[in-house]
N, C-alpha and C. Protein backbone atom coordinates (compact mmCIF):
# COMPACT_ATOMS: atom_id res chain seq x y z
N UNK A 1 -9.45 -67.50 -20.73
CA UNK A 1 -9.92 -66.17 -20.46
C UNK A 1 -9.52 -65.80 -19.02
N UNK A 2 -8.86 -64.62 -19.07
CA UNK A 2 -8.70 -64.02 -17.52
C UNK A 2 -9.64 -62.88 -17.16
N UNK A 3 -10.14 -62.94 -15.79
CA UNK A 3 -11.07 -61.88 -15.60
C UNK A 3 -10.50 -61.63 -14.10
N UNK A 4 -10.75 -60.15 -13.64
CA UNK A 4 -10.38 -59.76 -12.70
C UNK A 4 -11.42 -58.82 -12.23
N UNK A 5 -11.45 -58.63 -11.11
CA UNK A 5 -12.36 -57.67 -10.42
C UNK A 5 -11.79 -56.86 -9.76
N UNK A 6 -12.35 -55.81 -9.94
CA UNK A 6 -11.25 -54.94 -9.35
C UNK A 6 -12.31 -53.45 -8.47
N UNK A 7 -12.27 -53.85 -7.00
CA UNK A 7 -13.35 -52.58 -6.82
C UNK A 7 -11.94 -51.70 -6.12
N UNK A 8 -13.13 -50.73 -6.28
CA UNK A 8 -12.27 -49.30 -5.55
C UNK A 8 -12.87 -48.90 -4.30
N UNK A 9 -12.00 -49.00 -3.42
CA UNK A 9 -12.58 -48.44 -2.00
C UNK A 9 -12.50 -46.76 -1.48
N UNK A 10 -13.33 -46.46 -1.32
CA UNK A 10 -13.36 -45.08 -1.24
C UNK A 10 -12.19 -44.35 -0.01
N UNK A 11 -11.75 -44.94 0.52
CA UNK A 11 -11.01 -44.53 1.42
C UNK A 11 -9.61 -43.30 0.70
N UNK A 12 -9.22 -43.88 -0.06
CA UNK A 12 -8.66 -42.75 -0.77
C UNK A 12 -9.63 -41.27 -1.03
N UNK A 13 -10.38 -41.97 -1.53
CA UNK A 13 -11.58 -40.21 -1.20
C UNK A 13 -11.63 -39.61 -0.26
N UNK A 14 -11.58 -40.41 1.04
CA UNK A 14 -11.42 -39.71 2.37
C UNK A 14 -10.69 -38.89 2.93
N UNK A 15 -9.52 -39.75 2.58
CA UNK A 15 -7.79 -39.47 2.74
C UNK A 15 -7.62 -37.97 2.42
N UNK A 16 -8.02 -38.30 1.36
CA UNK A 16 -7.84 -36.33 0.30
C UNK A 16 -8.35 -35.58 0.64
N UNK A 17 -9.46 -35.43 0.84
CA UNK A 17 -10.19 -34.96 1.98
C UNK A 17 -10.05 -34.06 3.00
N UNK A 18 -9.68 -35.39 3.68
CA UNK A 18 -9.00 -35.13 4.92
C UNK A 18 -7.95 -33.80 4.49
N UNK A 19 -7.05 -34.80 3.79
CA UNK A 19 -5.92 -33.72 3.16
C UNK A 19 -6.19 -32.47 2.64
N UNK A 20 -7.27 -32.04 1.81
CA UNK A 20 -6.81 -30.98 1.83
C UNK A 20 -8.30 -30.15 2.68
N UNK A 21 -8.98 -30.67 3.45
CA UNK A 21 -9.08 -29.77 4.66
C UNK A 21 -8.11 -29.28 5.33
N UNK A 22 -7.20 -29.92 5.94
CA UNK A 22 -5.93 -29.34 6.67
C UNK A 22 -4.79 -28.53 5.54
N UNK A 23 -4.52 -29.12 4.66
CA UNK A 23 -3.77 -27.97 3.72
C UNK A 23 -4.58 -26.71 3.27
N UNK A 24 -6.48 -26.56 3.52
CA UNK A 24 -6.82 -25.09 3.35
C UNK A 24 -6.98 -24.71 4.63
N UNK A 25 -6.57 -25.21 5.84
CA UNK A 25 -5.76 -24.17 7.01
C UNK A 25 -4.88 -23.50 7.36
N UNK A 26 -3.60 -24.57 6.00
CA UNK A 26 -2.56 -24.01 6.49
C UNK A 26 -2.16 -22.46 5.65
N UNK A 27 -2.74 -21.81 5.22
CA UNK A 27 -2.58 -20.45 5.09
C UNK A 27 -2.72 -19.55 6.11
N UNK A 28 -4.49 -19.81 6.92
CA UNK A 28 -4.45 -19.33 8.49
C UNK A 28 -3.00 -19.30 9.44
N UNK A 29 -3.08 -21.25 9.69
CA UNK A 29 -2.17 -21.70 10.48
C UNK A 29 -0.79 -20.85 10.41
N UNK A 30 -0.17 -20.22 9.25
CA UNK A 30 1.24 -19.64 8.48
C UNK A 30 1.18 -18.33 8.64
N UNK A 31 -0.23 -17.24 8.37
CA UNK A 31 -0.85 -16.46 8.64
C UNK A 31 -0.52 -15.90 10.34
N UNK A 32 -0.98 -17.18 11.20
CA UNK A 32 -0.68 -17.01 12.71
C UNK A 32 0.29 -16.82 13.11
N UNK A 33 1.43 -18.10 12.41
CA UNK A 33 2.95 -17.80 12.55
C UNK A 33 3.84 -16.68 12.10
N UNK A 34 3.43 -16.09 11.26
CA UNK A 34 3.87 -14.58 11.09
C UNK A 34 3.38 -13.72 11.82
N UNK A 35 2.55 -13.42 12.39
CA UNK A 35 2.05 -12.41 13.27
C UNK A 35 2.65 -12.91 14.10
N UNK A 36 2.93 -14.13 14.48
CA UNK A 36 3.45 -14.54 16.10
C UNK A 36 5.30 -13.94 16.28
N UNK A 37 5.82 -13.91 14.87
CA UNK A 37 6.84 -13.92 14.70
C UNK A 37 7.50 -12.19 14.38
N UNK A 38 6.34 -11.37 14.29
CA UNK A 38 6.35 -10.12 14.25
C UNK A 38 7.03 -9.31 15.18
N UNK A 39 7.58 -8.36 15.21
CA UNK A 39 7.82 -7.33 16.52
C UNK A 39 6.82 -6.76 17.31
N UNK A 40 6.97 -6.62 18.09
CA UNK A 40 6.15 -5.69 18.92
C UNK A 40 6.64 -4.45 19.62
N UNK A 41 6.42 -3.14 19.16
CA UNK A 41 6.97 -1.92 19.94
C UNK A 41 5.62 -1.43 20.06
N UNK A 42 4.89 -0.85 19.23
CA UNK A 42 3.71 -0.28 19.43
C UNK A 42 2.78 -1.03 18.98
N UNK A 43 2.35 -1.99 18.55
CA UNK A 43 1.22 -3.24 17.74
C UNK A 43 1.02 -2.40 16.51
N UNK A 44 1.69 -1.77 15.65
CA UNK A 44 1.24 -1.16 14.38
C UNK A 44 1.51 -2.21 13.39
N UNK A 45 2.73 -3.03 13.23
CA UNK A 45 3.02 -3.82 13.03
C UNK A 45 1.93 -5.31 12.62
N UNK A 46 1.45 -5.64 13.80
CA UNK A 46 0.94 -6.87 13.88
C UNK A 46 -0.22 -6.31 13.28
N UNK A 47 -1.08 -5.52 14.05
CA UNK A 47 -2.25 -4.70 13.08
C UNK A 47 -2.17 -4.51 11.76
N UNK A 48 -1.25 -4.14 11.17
CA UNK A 48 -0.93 -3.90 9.57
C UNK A 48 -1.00 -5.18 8.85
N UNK A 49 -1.22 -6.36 9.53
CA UNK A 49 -0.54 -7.47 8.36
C UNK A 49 -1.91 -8.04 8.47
N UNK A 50 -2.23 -8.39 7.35
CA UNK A 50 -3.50 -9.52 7.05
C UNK A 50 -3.26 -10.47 6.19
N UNK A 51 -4.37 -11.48 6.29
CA UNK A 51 -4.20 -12.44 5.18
C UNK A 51 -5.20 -12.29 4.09
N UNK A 52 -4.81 -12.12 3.18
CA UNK A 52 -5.90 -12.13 1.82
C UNK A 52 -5.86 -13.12 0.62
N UNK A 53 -7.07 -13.88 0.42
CA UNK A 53 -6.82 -15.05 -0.84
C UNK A 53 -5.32 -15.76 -0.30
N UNK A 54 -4.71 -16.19 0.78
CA UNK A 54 -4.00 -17.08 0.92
C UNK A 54 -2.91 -16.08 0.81
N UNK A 55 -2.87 -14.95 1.06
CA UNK A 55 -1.03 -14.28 0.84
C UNK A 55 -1.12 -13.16 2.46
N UNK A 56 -0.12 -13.60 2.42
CA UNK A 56 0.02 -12.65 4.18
C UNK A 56 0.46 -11.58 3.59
N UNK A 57 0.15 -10.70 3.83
CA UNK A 57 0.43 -9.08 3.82
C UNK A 57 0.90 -8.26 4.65
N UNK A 58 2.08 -7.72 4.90
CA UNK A 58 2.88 -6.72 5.72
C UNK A 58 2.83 -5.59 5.44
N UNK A 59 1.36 -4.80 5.59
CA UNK A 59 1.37 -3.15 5.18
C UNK A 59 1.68 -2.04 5.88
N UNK A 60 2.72 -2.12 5.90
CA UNK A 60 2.99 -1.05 6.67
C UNK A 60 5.00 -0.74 6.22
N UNK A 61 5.33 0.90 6.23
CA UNK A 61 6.48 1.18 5.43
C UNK A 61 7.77 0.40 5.99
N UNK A 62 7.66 -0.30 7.13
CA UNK A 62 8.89 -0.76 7.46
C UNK A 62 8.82 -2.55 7.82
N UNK A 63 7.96 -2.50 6.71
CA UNK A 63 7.99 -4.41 7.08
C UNK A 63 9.17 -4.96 6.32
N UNK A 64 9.84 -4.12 5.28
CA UNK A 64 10.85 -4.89 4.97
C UNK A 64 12.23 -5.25 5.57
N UNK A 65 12.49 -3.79 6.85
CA UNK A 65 13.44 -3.77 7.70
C UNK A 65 13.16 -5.00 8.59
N UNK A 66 12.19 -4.65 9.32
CA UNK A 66 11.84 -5.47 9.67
C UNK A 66 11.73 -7.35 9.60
N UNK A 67 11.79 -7.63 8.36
CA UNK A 67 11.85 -8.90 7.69
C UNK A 67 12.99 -9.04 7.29
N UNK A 68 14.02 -7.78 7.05
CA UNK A 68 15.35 -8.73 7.26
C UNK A 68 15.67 -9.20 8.56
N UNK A 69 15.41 -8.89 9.44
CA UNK A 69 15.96 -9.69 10.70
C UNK A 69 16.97 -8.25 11.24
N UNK A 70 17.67 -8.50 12.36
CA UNK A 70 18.44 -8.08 13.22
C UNK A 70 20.06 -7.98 12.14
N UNK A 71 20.25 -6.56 11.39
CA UNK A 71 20.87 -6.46 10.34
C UNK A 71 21.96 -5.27 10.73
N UNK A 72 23.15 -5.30 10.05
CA UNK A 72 23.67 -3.94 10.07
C UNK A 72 23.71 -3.37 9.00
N UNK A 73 24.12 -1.78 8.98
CA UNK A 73 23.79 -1.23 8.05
C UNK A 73 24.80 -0.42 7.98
N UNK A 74 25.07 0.68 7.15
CA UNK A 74 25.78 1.69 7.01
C UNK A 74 25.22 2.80 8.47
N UNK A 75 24.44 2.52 8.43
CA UNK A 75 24.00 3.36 9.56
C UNK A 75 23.66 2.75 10.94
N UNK A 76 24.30 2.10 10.98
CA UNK A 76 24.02 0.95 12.46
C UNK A 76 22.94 -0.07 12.12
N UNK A 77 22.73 -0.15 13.00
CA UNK A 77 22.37 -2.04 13.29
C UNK A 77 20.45 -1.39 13.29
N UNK A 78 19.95 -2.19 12.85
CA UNK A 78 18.16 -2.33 12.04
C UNK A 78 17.88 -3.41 12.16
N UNK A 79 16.64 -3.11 12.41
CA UNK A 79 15.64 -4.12 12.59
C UNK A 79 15.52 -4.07 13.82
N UNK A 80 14.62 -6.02 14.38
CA UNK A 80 14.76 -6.03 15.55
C UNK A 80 15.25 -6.45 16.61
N UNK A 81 15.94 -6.61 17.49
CA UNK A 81 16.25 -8.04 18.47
C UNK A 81 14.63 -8.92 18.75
N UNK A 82 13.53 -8.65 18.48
CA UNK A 82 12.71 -9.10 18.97
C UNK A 82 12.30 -10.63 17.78
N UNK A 83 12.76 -10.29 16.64
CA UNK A 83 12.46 -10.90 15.41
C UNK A 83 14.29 -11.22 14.61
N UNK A 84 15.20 -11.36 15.30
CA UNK A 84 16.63 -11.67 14.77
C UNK A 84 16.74 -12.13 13.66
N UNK A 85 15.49 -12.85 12.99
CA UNK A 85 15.68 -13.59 12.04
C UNK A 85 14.48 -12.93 10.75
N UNK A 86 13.79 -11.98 11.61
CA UNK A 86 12.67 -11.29 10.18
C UNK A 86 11.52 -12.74 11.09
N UNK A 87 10.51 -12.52 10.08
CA UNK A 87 9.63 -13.32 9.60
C UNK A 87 9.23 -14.10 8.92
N UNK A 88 9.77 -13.85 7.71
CA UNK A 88 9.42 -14.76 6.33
C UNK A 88 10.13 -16.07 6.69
N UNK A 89 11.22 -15.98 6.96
CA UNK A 89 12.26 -17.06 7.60
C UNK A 89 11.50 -17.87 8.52
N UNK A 90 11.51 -17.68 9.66
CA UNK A 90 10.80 -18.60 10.64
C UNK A 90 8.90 -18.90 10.15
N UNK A 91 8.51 -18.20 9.56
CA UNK A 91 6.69 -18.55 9.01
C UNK A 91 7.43 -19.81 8.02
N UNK A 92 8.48 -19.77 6.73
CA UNK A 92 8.57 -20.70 6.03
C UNK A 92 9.27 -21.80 6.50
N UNK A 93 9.67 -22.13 7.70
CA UNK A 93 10.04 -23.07 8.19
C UNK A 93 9.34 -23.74 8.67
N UNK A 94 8.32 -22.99 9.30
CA UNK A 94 6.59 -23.45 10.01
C UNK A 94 5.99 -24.18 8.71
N UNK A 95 6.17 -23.57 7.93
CA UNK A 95 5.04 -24.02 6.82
C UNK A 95 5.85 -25.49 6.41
N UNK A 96 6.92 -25.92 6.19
CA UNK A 96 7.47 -26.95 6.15
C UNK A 96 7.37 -28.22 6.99
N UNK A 97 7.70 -27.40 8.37
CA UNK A 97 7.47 -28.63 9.23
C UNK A 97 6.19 -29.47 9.49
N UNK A 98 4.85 -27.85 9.59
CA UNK A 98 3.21 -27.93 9.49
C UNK A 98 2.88 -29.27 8.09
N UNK A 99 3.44 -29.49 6.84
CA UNK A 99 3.60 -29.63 5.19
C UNK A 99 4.24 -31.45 5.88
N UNK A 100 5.18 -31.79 6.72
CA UNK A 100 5.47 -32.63 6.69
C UNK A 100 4.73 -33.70 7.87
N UNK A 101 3.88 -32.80 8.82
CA UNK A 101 3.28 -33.11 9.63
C UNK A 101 1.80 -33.96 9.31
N UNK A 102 1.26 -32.63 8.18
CA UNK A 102 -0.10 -32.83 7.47
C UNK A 102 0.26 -34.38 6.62
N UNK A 103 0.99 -34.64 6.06
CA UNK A 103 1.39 -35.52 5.38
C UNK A 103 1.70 -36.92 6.33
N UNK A 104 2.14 -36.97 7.60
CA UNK A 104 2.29 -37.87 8.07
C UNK A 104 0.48 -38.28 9.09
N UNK A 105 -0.06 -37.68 8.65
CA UNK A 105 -1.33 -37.98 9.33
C UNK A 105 -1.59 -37.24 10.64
N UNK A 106 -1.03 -36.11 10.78
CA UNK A 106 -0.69 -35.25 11.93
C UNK A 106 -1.58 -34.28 11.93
């Protein structure tokens, strides 16, 4: 007859935990990085964007110029120098690096 014992240490319960306390920040944390990553001419911009249920929101009529980045157009050059790259771009790179950080015990 073979018998084995086998307990379970709760530390994995912890772990997760842990984990996803910090993964339900990182919507804030991503949240911050887009506003940080926003233009600024008049703050209508940064004012317009919120976070709701975990989705960042850009309300306002020119967040999409804006989120392409520093663009040309048929009609000259759009967007901003202040944001060259938009937003969505640099917030989802944050959220990656933030994603590999959380994971390394960071």
């Amino acid at each position: 007859m073979i018998t084995m014992d086998v307990k379970f240490n709760n530390q994995l319960s912890k772990m997760t935990q842990r984990l996803k306390k910090k993964f339900d920040q990182l919507p804030k944390e991503a949240y911050q990085e887009f506003v940080k990553n926003t233009p600024v001419k008049t703050g209508n911009a940064r004012r317009s964007t919120r976070l709701r249920n975990d989705i960042i929101e850009a309300d306002y009529q020119y967040a999409e110029v804006l989120d392409k980045g520093r663009h040309m157009t048929t009609r000259g050059a759009r967007g901003s120098n202040q944001a060259p790259r938009g937003m969505t771009k640099p917030t989802e790179e944050f959220v990656k690096k933030r994603t590999q950080q959380i994971l390394q015990g960071k």
